[in-house]
Every structure is written in structure tokens, then in C-alpha cells.
N, C-alpha and C. Protein backbone atom coordinates (compact mmCIF):
# COMPACT_ATOMS: atom_id res chain seq x y z
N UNK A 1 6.96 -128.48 45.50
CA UNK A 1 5.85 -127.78 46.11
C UNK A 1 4.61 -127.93 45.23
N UNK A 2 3.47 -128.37 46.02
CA UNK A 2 2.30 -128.37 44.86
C UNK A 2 1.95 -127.32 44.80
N UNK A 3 0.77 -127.13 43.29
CA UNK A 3 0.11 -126.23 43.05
C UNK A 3 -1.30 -125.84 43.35
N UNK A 4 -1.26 -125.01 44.89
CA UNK A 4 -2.40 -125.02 45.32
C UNK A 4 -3.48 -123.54 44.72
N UNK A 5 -4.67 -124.05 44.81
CA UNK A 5 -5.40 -122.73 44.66
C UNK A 5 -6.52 -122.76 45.88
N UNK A 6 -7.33 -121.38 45.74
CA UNK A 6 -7.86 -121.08 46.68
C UNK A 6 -9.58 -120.66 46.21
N UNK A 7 -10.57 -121.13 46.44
CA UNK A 7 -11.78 -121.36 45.56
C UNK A 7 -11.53 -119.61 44.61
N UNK A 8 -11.10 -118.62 45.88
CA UNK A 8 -11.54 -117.20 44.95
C UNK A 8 -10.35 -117.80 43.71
N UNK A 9 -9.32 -118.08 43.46
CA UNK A 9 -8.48 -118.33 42.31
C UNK A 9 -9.25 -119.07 41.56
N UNK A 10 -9.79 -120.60 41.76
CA UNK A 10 -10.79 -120.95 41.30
C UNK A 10 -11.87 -120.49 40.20
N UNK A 11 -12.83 -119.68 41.10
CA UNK A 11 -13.42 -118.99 40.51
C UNK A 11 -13.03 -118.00 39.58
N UNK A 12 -11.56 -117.13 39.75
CA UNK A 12 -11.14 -116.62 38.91
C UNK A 12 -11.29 -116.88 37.06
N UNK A 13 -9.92 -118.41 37.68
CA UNK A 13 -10.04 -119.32 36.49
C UNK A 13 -11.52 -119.44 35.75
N UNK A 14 -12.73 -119.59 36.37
CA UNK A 14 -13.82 -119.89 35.64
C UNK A 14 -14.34 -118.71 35.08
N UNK A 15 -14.18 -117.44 35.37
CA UNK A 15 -14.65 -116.32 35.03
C UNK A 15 -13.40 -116.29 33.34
N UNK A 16 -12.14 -116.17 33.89
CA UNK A 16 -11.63 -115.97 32.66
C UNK A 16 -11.61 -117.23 31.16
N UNK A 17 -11.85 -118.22 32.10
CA UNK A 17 -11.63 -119.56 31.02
C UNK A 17 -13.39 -119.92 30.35
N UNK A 18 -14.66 -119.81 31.33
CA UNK A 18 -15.73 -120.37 30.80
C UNK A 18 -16.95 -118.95 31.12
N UNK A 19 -16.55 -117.60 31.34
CA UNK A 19 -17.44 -116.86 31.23
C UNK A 19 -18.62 -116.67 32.42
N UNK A 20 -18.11 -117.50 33.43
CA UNK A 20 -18.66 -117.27 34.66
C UNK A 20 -18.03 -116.96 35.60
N UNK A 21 -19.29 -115.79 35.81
CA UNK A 21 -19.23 -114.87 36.70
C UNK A 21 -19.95 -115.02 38.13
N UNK A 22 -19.27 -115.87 39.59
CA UNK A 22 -20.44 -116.20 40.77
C UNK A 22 -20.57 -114.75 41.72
N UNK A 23 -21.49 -114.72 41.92
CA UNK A 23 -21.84 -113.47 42.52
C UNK A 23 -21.92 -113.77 43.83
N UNK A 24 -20.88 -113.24 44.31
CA UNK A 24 -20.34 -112.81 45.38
C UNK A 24 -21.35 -113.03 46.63
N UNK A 25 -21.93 -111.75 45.93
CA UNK A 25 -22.73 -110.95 46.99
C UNK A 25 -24.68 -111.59 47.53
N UNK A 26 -25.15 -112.62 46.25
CA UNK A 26 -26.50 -113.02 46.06
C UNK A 26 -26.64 -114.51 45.43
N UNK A 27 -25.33 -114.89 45.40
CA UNK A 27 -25.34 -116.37 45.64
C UNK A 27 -26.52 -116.90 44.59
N UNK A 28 -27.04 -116.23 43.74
CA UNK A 28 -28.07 -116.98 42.78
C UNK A 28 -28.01 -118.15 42.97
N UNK A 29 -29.30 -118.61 42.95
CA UNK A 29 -29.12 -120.53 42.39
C UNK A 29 -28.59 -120.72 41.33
N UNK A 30 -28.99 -120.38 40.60
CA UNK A 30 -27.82 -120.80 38.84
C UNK A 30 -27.01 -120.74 39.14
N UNK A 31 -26.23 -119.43 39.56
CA UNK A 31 -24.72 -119.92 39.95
C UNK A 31 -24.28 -120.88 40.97
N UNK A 32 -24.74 -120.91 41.58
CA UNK A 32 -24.50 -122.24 42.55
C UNK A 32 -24.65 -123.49 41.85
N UNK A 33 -25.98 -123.70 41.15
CA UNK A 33 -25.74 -125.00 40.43
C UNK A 33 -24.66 -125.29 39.50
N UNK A 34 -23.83 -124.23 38.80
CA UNK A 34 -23.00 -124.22 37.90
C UNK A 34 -22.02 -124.39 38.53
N UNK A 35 -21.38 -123.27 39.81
CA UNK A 35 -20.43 -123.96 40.35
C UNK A 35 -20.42 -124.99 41.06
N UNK A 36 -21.40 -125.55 41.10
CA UNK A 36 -21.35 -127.54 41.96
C UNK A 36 -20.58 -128.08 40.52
N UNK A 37 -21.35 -128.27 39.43
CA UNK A 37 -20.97 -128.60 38.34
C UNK A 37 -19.81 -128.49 37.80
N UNK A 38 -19.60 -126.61 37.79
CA UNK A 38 -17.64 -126.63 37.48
C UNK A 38 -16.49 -127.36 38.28
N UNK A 39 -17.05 -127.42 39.61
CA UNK A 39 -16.24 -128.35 40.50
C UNK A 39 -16.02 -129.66 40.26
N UNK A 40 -17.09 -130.30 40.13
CA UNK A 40 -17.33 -131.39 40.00
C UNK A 40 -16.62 -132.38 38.56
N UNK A 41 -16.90 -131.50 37.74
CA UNK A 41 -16.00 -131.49 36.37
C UNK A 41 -14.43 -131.56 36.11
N UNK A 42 -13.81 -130.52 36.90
CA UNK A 42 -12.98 -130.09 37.47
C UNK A 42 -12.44 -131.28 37.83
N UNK A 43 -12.90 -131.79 38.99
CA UNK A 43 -12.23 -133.04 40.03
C UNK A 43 -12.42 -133.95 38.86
N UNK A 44 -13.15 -134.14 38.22
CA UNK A 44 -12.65 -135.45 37.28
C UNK A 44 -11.93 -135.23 36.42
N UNK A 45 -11.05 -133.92 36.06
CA UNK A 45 -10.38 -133.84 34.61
C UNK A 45 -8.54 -133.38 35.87
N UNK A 46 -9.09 -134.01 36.80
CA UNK A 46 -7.39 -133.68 37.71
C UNK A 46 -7.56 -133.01 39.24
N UNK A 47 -8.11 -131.94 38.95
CA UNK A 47 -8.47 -130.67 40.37
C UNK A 47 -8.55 -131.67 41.60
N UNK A 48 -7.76 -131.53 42.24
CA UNK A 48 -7.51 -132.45 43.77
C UNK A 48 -8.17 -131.89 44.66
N UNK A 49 -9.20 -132.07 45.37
CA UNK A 49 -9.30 -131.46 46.70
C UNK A 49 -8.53 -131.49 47.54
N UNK A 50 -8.09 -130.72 48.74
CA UNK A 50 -7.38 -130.75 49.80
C UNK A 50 -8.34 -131.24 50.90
N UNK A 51 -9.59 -130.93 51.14
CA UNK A 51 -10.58 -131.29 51.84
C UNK A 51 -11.20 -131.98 51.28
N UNK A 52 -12.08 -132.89 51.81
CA UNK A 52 -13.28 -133.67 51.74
C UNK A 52 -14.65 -132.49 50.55
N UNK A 53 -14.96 -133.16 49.98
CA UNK A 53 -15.72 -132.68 48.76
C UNK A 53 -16.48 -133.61 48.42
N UNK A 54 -17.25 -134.75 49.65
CA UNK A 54 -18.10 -135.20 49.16
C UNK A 54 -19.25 -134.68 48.09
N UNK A 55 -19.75 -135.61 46.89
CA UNK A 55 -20.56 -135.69 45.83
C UNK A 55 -21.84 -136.21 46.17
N UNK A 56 -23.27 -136.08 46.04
CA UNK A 56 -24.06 -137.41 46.18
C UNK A 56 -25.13 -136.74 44.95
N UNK A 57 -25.75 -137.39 44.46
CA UNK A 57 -26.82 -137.23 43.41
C UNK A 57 -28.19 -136.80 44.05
N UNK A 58 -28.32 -135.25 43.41
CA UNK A 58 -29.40 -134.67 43.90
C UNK A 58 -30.09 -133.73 43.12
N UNK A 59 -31.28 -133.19 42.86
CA UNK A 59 -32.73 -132.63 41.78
C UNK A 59 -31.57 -132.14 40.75
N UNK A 60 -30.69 -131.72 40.91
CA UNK A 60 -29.87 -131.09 39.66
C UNK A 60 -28.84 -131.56 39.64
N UNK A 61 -28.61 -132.76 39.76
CA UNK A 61 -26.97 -133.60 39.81
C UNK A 61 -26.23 -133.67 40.77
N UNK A 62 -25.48 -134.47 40.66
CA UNK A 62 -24.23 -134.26 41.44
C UNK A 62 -24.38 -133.11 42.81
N UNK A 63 -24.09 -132.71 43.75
CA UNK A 63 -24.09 -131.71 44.64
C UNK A 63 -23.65 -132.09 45.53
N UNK A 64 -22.38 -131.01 46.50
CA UNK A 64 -21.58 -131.46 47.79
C UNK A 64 -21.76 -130.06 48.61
N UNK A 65 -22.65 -130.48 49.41
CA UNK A 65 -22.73 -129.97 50.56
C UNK A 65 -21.45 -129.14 51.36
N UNK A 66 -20.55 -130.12 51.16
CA UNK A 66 -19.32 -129.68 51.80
C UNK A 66 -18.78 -128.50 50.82
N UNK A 67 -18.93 -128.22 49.51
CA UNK A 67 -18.73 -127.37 48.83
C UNK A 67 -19.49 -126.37 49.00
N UNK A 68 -20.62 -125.98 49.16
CA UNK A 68 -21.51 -125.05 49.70
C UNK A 68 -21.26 -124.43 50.79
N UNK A 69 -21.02 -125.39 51.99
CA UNK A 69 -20.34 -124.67 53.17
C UNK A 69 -19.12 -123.83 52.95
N UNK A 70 -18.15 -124.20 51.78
CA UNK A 70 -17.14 -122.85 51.58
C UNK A 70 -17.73 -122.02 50.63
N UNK A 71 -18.61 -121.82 49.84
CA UNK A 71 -18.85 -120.79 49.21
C UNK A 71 -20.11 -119.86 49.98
N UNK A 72 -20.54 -120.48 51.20
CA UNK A 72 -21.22 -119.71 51.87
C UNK A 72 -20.43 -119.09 52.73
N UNK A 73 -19.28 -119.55 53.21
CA UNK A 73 -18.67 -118.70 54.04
C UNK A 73 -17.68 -118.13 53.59
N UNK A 74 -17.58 -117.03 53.07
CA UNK A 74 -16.72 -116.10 52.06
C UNK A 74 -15.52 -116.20 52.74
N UNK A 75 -14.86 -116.03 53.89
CA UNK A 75 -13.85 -116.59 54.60
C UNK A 75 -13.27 -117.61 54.51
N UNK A 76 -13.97 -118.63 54.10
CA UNK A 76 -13.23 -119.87 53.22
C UNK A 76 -12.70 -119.85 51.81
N UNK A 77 -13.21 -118.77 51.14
CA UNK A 77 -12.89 -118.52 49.82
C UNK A 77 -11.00 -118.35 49.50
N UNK A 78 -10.42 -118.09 50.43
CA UNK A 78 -8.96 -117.88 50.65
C UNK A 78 -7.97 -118.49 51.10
N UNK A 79 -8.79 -119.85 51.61
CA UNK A 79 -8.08 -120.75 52.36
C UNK A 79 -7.43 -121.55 51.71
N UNK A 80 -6.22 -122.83 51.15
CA UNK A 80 -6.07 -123.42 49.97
C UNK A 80 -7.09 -124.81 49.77
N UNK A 81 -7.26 -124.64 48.92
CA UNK A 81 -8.40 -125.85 48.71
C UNK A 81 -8.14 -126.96 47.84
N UNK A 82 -7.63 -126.50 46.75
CA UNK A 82 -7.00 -127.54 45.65
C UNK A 82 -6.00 -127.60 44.88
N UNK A 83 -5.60 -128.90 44.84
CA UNK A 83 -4.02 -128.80 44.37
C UNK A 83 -4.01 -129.27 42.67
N UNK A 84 -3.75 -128.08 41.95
CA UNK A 84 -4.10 -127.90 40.11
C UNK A 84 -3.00 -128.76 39.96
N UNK A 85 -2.34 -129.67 40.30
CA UNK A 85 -0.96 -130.71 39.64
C UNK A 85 -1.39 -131.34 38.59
N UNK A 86 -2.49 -131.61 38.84
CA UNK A 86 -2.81 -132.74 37.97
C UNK A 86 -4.09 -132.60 37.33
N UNK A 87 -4.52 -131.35 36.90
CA UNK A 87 -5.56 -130.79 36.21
C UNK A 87 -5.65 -130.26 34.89
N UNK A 88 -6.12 -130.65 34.20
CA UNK A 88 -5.98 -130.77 32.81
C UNK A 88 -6.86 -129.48 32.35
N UNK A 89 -6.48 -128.25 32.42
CA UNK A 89 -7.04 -127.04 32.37
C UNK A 89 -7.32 -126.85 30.94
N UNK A 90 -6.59 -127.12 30.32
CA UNK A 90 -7.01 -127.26 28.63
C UNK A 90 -8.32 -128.04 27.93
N UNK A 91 -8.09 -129.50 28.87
CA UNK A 91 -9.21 -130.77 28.18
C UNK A 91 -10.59 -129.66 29.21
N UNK A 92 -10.36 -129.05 30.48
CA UNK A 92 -11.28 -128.94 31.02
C UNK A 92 -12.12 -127.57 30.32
N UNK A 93 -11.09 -126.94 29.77
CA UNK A 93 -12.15 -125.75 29.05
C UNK A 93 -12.96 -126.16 27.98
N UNK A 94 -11.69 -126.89 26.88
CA UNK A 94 -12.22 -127.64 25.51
C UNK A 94 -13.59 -128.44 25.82
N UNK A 95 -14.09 -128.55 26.78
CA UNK A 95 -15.08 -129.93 26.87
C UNK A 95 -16.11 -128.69 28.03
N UNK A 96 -16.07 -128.55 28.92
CA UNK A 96 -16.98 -127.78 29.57
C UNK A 96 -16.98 -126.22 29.55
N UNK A 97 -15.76 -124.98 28.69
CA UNK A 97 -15.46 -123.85 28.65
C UNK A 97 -17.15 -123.07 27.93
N UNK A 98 -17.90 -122.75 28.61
CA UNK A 98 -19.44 -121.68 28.05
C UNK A 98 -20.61 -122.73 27.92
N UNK A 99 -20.25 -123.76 28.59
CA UNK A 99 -21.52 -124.67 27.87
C UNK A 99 -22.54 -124.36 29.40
N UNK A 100 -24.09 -124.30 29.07
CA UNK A 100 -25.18 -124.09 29.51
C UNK A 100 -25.15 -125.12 30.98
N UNK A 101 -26.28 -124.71 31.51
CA UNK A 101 -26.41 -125.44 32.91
C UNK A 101 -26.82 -126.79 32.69
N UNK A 102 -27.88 -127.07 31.75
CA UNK A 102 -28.31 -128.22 31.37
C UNK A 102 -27.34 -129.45 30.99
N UNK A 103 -26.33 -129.37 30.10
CA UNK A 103 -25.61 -129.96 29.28
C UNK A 103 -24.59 -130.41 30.21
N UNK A 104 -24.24 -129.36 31.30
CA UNK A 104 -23.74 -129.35 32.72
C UNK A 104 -24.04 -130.56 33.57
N UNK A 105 -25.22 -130.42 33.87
CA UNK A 105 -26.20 -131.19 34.99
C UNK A 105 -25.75 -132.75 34.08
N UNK A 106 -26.18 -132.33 33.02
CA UNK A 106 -26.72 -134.40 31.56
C UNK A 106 -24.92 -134.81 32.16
N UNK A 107 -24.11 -133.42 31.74
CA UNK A 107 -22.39 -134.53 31.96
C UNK A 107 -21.82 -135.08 33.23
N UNK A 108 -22.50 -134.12 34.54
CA UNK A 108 -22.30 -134.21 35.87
C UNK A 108 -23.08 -135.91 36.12
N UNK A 109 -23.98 -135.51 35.65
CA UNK A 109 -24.95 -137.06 36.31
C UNK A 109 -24.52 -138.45 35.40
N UNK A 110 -24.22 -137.88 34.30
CA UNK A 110 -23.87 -139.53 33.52
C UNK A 110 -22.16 -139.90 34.00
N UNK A 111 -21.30 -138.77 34.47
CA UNK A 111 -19.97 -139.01 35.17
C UNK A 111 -20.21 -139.74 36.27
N UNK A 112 -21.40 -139.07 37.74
CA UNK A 112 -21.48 -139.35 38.74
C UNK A 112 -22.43 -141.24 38.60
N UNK A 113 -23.20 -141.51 37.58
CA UNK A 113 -23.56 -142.76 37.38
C UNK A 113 -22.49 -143.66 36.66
N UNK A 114 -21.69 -143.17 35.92
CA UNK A 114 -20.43 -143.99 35.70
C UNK A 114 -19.57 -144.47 35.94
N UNK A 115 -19.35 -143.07 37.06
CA UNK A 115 -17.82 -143.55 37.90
C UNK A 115 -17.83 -143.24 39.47
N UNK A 116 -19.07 -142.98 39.93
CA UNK A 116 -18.99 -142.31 41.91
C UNK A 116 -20.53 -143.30 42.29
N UNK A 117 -21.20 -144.02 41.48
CA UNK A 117 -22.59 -144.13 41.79
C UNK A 117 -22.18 -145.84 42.52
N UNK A 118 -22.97 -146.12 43.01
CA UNK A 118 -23.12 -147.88 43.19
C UNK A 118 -23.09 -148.67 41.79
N UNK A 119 -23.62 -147.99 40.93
CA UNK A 119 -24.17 -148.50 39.66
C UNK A 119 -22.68 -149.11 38.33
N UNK A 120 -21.49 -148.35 39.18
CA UNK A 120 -20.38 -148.44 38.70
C UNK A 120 -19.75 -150.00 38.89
N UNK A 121 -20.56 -150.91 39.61
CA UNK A 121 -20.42 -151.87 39.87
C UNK A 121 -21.35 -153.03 39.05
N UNK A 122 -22.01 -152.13 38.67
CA UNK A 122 -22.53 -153.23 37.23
C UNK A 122 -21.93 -152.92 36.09
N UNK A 123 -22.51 -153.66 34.96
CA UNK A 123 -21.80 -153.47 33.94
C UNK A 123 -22.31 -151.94 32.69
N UNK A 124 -22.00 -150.97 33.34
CA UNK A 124 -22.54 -149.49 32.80
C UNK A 124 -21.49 -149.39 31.83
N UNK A 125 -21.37 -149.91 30.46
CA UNK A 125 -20.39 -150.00 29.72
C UNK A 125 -20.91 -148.95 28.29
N UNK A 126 -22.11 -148.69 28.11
CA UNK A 126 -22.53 -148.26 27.23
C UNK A 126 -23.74 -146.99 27.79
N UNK A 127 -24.03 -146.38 26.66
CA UNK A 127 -24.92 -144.84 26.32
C UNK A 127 -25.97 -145.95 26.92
N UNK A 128 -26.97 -146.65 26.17
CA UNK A 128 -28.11 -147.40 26.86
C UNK A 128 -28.25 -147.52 28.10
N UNK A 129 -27.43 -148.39 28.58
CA UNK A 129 -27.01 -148.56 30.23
C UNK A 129 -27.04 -147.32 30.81
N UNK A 130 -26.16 -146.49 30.98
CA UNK A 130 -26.16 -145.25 31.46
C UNK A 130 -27.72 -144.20 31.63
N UNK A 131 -28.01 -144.35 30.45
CA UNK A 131 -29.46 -143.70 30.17
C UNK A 131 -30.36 -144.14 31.07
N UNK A 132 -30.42 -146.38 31.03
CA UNK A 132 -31.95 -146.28 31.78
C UNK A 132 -31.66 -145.84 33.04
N UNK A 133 -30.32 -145.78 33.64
CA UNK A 133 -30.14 -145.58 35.17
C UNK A 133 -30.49 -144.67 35.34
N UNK A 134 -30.15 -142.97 34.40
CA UNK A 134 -30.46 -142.02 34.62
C UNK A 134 -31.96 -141.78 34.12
N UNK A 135 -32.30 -141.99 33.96
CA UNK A 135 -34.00 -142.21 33.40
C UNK A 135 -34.72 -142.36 34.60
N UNK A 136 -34.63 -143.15 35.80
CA UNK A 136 -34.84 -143.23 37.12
C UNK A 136 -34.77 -142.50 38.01
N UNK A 137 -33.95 -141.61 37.85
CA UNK A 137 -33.53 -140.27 38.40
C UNK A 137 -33.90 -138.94 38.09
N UNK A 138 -33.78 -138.71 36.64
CA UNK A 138 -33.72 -137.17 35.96
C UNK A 138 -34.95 -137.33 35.08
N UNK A 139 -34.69 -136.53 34.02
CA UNK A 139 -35.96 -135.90 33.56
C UNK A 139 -35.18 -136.22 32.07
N UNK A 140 -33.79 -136.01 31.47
CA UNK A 140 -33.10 -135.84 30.60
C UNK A 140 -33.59 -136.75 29.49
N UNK A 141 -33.49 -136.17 28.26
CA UNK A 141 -34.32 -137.14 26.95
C UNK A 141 -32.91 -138.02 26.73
N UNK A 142 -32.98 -138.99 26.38
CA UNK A 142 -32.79 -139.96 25.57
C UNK A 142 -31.43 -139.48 24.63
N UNK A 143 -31.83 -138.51 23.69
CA UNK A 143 -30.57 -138.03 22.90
C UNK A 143 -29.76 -137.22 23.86
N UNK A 144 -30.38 -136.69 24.64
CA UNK A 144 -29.47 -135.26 25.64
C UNK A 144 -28.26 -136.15 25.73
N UNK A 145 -28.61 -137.44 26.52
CA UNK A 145 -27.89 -138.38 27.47
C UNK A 145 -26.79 -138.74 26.09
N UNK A 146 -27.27 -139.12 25.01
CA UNK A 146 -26.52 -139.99 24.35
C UNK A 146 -25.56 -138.79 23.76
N UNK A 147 -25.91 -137.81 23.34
CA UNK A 147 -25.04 -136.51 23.00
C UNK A 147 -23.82 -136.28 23.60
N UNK A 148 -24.37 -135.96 25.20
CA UNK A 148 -23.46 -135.65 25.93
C UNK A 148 -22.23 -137.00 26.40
N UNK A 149 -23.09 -138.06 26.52
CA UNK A 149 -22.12 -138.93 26.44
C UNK A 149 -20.91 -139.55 25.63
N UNK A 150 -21.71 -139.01 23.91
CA UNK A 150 -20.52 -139.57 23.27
C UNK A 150 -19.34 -138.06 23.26
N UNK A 151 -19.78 -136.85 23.98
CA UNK A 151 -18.89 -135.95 23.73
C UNK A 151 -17.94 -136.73 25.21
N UNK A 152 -18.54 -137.02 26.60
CA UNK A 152 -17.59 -137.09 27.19
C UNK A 152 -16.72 -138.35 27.02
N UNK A 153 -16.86 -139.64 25.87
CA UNK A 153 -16.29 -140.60 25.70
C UNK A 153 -15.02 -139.92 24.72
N UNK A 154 -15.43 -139.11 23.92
CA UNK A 154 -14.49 -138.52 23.39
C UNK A 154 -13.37 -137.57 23.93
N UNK A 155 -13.78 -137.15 24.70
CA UNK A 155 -12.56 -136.52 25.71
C UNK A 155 -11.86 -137.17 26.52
N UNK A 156 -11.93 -138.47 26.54
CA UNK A 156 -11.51 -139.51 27.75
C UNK A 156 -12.13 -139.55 29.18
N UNK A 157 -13.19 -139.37 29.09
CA UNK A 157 -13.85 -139.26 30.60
C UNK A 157 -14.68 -139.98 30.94
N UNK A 158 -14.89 -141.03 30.05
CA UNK A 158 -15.48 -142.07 30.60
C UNK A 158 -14.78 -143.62 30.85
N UNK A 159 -13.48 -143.50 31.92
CA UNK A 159 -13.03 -144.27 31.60
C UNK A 159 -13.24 -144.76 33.39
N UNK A 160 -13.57 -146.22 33.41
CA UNK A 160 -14.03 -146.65 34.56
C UNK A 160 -12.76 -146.78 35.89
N UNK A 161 -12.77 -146.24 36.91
CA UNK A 161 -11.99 -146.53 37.99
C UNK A 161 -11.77 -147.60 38.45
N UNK A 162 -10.65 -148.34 39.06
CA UNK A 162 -10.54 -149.34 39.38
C UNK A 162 -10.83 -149.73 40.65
N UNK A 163 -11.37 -150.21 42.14
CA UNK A 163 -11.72 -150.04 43.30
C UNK A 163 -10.33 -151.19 44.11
């Protein structure tokens, strides 16, 4: 039997593991941008969707629409959504557990240009590469990119998919 959860479990997990708290009731933008981000993070360190969870690159990274539609409809919050089998809940705290929205957005967008973008089809083998692509896009300095990148090379997350 897999191990399914349900976004409110989800969210649980993020309240007790990284200190966020999504509000329920007022949907802040910060929290919304954070949980696009915790998701998004998430699905690359294992977290399976059960549904469609399209990604596409947008003013603050990464963002799925289709994820918004369940956290707007609180009735979806209970439904099962993802199957934790293969989620690396440990690498995922150690590497994203309290870190800021920013640092969030720099790891979401250099993942989503590495491994979900068109760009994954050139040769994006290095911090440089990665940078000028995102340089075209974002706002992010130069070191942000290279920071965050050599933290996510070090966790194993930059390792290219095969098509």
C-alpha cells in the first residue's frame, strides 16, 4: 500500500519540519509563494503527485496553477494527493527546513532551468550556464545563483534527467 498524504498532512509536515505556518483563512501571498516552492522542492527530493501538478516559470519561480486550485479550495485539502514513498524527508528538511522565500525562489528557478526548462536540452552543465539563463528571467545576483547552486549540487539535486 503506498504512502499517501493529503495537502492538510502536507502542510502539517511543513509547519512541524520548516516552521511554516499557511494560513488557512487569508491565503497571504508569501505564503502561497512559499508553498509553490515547498511543493515544488518536495517533488524533486521524491513527493509524487497523484494529480497533475503542472510547473511553468513565472515573476517568482516555478508556479502551478493546478496547485493553487487545491489550496484555494479548502475541500481539496483532504483529498489524497501525494504518495511520500519515495521522499526523502530528511535531505528535504536538511537543504530547504527555515530557509527564506528568496533562497527558495534562486533554488526553485535554477532546479526548474536545470531539469523541467527547454534549456535542459542544452548543455546547462555548470553555475555560469545556469546563471546567464536565469539572468534573462529573474533579477537574482550572480553569487545568489552560484551559492545556492553549489548548496543544491551538494545535496544531489542537480543531477540531469534522462528523456
Amino acid at each position: 500500500m503506498k504512502n499517501i498524504c493529503t495537502l492538510e498532512e502536507f502542510l502539517s509536515f511543513l509547519k512541524v519540519s520548516c516552521g511554516f505556518g499557511f494560513d488557512t483563512d487569508k491565503h497571504c501571498f508569501g505564503d502561497r509563494i512559499k508553498l509553490q516552492k515547498y511543493v515544488y522542492m518536495a517533488m524533486r527530493m521524491g513527493l509524487e503527485p497523484k494529480e497533475q501538478l503542472d510547473y511553468s516559470m513565472y515573476i517568482r519561480g516555478p508556479y502551478s496553477s493546478d496547485l493553487a486550485d487545491i489550496y484555494f479550495n479548502q475541500e481539496s485539502w483532504r483529498r489524497p494527493l501525494f504518495d511520500r514513498d519515495g521522499f526523502d524527508a530528511h535531505k528535504f528538511i536538511s537543504t530547504v527546513g527555515y530557509r527564506d522565500t528568496r533562497w527558495l525562489e534562486v533554488a526553485c528557478s535554477i532546479l526548474y532551468i536545470y531539469r523541467d526548462s527547454l534549456a535542459r536540452y542544452t548543455e546547462l552543465t555548470d553555475v555560469e550556464a545556469v546563471y546567464e539563463e536565469l539572468r534573462l528571467l529573474k533579477d537574482f545576483t550572480k553569487n545568489e545563483v552560484s551559492d545556492v547552486y553549489i548548496e543544491l549540487r551538494e545535496k544531489g539535486l542537480l543531477v540531469l534527467i534522462s528523456n
